[in-house]
N, C-alpha and C. Protein backbone atom coordinates (compact mmCIF):
# COMPACT_ATOMS: atom_id res chain seq x y z
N UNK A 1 -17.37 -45.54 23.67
CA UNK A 1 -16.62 -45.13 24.84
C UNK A 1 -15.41 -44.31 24.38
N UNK A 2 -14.69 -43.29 24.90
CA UNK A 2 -14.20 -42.37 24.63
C UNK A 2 -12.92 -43.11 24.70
N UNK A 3 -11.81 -42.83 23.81
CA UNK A 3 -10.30 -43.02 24.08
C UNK A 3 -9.88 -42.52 25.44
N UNK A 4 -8.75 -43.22 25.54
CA UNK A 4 -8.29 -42.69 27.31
C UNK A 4 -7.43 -41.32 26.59
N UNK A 5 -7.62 -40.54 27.62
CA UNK A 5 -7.30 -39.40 27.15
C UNK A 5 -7.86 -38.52 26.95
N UNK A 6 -8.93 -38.97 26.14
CA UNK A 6 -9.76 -37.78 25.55
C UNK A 6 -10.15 -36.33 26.90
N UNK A 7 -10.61 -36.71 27.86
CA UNK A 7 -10.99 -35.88 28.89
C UNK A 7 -9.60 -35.27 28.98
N UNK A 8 -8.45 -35.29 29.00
CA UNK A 8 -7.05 -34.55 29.16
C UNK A 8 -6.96 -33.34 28.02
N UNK A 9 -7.61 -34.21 26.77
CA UNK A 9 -7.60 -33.32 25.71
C UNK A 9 -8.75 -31.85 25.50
N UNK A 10 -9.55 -32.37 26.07
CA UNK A 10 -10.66 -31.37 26.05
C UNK A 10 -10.70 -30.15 27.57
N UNK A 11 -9.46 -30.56 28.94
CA UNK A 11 -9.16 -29.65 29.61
C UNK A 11 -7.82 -28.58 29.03
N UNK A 12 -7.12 -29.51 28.30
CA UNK A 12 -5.46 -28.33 27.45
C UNK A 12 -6.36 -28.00 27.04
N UNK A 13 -7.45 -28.11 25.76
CA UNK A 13 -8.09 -27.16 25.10
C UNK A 13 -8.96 -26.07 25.27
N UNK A 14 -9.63 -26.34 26.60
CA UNK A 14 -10.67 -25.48 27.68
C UNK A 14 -9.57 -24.42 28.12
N UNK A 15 -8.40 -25.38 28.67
CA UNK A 15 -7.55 -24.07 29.74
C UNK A 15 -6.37 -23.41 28.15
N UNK A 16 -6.49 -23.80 27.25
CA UNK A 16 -5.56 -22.97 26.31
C UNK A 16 -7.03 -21.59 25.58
N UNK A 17 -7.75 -22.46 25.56
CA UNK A 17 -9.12 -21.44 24.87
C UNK A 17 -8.93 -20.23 26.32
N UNK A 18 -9.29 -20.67 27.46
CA UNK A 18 -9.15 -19.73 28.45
C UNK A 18 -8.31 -18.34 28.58
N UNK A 19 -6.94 -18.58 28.07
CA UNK A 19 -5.74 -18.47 28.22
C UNK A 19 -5.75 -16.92 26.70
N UNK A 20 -5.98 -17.87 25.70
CA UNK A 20 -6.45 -16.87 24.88
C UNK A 20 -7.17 -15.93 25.03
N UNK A 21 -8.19 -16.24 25.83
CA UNK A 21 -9.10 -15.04 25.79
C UNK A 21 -9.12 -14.31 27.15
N UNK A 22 -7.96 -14.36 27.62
CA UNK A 22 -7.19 -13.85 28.42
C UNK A 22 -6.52 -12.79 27.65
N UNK A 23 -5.60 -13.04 26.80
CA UNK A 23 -4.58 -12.80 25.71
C UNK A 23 -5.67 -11.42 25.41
N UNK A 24 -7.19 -12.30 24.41
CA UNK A 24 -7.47 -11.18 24.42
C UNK A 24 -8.12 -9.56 25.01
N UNK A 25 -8.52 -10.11 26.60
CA UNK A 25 -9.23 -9.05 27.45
C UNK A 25 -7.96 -8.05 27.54
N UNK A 26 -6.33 -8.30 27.66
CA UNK A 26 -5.78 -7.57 27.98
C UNK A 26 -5.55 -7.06 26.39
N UNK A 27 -5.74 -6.81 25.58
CA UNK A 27 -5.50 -6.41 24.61
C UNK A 27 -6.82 -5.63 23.89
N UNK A 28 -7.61 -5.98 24.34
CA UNK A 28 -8.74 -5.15 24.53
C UNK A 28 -8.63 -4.24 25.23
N UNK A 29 -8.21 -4.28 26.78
CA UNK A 29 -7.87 -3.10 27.52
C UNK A 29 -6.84 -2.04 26.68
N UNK A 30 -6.13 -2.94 26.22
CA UNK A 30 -4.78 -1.31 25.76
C UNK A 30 -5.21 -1.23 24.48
N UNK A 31 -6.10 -1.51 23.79
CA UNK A 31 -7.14 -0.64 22.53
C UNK A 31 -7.88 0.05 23.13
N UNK A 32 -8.37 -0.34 24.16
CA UNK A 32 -9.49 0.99 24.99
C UNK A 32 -9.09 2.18 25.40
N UNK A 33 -7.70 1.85 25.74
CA UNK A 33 -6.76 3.05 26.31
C UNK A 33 -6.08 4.00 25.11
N UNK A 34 -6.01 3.01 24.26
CA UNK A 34 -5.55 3.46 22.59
C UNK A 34 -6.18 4.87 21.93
N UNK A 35 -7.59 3.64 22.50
CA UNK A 35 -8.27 4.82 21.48
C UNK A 35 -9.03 5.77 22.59
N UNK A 36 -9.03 5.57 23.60
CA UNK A 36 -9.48 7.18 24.35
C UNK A 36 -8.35 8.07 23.83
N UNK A 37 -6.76 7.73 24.37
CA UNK A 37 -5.89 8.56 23.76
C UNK A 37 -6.04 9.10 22.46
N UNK A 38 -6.31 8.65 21.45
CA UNK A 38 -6.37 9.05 20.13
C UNK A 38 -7.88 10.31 20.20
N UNK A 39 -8.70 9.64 21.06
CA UNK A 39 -10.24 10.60 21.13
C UNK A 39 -9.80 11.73 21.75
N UNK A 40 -8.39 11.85 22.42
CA UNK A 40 -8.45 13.36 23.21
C UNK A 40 -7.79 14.33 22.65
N UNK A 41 -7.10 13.44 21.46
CA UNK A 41 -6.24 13.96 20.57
C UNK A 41 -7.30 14.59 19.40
N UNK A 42 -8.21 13.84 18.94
CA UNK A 42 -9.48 14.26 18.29
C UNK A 42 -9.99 15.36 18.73
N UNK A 43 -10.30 15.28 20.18
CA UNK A 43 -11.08 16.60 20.88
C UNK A 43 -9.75 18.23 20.74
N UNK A 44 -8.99 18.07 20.87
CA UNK A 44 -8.00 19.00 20.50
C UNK A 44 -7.96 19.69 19.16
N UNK A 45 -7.82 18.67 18.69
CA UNK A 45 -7.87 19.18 16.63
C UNK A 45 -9.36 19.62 16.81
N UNK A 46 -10.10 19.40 17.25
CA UNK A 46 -11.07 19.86 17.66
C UNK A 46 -11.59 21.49 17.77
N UNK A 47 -10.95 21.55 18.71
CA UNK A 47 -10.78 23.10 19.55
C UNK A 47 -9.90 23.69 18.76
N UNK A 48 -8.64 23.12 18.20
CA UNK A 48 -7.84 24.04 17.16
C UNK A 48 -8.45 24.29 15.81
N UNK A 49 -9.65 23.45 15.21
CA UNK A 49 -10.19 24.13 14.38
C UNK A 49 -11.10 24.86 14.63
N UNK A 50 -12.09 25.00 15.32
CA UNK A 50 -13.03 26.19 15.92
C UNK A 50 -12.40 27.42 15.92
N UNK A 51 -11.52 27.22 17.08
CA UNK A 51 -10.46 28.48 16.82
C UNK A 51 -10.25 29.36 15.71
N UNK A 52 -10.01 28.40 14.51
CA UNK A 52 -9.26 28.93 13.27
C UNK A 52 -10.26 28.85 12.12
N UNK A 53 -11.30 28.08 12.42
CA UNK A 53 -12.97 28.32 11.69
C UNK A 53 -12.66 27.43 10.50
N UNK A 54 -11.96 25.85 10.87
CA UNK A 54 -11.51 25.38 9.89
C UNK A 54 -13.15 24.07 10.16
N UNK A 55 -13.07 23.86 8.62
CA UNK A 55 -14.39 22.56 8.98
C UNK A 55 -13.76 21.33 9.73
N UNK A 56 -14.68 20.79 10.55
CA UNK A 56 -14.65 19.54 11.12
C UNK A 56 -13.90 18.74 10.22
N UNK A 57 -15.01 18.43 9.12
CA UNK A 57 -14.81 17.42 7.75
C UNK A 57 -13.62 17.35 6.88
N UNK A 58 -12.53 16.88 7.45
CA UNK A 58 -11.20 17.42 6.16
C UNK A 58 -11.26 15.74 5.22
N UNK A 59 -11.91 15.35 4.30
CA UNK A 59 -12.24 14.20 3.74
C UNK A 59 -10.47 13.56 3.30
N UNK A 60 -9.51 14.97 2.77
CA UNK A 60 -8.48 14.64 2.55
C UNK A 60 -7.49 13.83 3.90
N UNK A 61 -7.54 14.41 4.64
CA UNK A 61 -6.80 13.59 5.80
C UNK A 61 -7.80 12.31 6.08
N UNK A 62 -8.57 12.19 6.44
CA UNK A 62 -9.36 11.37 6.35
C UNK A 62 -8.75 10.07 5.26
N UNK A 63 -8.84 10.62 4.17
CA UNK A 63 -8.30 9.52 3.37
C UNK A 63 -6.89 9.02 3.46
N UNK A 64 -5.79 10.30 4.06
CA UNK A 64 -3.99 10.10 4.14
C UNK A 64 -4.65 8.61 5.45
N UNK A 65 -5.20 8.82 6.83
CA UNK A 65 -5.49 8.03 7.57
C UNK A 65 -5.72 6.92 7.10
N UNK A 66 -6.52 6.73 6.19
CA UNK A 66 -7.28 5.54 5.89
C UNK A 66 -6.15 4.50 4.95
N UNK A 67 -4.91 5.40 4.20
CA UNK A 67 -4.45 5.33 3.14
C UNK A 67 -2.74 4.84 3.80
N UNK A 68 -2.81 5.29 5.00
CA UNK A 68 -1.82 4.76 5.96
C UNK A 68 -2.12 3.17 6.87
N UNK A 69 -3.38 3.31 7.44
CA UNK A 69 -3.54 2.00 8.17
C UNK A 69 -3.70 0.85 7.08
N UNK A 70 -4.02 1.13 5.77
CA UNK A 70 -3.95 -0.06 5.08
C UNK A 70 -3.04 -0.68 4.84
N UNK A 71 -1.76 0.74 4.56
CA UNK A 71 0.01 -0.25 4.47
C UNK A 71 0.08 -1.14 6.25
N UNK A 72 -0.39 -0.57 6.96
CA UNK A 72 0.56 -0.97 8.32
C UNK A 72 -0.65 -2.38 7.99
N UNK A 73 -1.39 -2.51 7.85
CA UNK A 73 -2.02 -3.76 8.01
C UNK A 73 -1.35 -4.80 7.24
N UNK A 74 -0.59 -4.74 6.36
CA UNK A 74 0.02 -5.69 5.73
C UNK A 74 0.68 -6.31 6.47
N UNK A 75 1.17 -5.95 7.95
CA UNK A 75 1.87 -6.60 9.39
C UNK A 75 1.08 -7.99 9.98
N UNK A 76 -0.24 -7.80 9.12
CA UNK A 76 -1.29 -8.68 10.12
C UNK A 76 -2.21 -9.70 9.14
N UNK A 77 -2.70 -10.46 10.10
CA UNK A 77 -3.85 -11.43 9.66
C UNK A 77 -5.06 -10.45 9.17
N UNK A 78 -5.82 -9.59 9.79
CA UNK A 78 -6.18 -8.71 9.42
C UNK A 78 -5.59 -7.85 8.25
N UNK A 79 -6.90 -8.09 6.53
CA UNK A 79 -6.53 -7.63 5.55
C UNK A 79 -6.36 -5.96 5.29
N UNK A 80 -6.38 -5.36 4.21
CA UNK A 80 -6.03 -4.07 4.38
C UNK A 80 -7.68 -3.34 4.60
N UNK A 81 -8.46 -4.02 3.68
CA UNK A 81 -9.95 -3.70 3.80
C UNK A 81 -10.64 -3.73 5.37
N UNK A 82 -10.00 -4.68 5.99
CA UNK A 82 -10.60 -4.77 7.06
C UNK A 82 -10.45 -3.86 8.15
N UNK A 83 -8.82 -3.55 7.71
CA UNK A 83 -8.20 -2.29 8.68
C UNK A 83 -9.23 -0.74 8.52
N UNK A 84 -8.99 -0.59 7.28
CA UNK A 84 -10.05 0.68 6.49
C UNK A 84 -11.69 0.24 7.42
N UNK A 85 -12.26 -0.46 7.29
CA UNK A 85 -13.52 -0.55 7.77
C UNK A 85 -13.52 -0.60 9.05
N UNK A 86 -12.91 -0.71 10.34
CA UNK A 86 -12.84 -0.46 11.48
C UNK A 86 -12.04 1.05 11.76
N UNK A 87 -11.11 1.37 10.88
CA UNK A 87 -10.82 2.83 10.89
C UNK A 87 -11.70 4.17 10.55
N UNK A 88 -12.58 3.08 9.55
CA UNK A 88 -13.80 4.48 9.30
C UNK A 88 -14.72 4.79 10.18
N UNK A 89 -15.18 3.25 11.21
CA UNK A 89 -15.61 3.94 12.31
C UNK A 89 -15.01 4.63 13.59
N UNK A 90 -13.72 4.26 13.26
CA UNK A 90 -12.82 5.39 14.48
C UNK A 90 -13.04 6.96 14.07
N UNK A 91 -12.59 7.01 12.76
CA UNK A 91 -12.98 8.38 12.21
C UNK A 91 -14.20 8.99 12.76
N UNK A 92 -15.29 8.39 12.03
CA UNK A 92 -16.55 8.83 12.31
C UNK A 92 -16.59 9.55 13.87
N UNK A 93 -16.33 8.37 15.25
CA UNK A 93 -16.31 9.08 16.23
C UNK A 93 -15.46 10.24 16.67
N UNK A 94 -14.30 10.36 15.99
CA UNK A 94 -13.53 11.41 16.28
C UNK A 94 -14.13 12.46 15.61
N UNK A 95 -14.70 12.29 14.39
CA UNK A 95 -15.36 13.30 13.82
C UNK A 95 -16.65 13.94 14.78
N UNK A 96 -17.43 13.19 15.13
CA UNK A 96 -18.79 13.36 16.21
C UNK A 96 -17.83 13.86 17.77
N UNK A 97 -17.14 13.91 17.75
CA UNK A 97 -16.22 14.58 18.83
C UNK A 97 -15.81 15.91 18.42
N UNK A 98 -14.60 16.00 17.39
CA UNK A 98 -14.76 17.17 16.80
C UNK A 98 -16.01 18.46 16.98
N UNK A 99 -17.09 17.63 16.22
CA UNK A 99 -18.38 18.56 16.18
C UNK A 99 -18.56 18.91 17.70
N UNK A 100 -18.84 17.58 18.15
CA UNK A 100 -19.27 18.46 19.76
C UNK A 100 -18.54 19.80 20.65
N UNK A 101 -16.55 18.96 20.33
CA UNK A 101 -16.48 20.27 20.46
C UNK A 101 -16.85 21.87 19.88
N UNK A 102 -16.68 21.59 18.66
CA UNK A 102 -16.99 22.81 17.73
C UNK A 102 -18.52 23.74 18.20
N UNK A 103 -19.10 22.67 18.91
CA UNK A 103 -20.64 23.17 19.39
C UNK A 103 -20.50 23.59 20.60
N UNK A 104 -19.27 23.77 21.42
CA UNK A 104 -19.04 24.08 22.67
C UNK A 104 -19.76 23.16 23.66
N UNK A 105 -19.96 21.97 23.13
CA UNK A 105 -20.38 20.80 24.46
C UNK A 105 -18.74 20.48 25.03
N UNK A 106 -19.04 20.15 26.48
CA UNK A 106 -17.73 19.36 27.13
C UNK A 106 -17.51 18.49 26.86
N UNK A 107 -16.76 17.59 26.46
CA UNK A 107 -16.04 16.10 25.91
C UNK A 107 -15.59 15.88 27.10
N UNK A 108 -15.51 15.16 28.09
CA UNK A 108 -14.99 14.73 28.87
C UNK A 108 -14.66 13.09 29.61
N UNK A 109 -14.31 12.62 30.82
CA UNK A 109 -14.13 11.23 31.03
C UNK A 109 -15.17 10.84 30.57
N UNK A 110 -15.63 9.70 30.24
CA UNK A 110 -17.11 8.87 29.80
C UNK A 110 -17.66 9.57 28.82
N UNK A 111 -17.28 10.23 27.97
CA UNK A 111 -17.95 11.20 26.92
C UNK A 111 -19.15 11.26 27.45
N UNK A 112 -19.09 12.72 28.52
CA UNK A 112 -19.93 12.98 29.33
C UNK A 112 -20.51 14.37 28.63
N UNK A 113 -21.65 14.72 28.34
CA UNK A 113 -22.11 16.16 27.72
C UNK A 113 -22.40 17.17 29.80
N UNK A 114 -21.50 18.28 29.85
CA UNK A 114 -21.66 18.80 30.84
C UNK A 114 -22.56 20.11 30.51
């Protein structure tokens, strides 16, 4: 038979688990918003290299990026490796943005091809 209590303990823990993942939907939202911002900023460098007939691929910035989020990760539970491996797939899509622009497709809301 259960200690008295126990049922008290397992609703704080239901409504604190809740609560968290609360914590995290809204923090999910302003990474979503994060990184569209950062993608429109992508689509720009975008259009400014077409313009100027510069390659998509600059591996060097690429790496200053990669070589920056690892210091700022030292702020977090999240190690520096881990930062780098979720940044390389941010890259990647900004890069596949880039190109599209460079191919004269529209980038638009919903990365919509018009």
């Amino acid at each position: 038979m259960p200690a008295a209590g126990a049922d008290d303990i397992d609703i704080d823990v239901m409504a604190n688990l809740d609560d968290l993942r609360r914590d995290i939907d809204r923090v999910d939202e302003v990474l979503v918003r994060l990184l569209n911002e950062r993608a429109r900023c992508a689509c720009e460098i975008g259009r400014l290299k077409k313009e100027q007939g510069i390659d998509v691929y600059q591996p060097d910035r690429e790496k200053q990026v990669l070589d920056h989020v690892r210091n700022v990760a030292a702020e977090g539970p999240l190690g520096p490796e881990a930062i780098a491996r979720l940044f390389e797939r941010i890259i990647d899509e900004a890069r596949r943005l880039e190109r599209r622009v460079a191919h004269d497709e529209v980038v638009g809301e919903g990365d919509k091809v018009s």
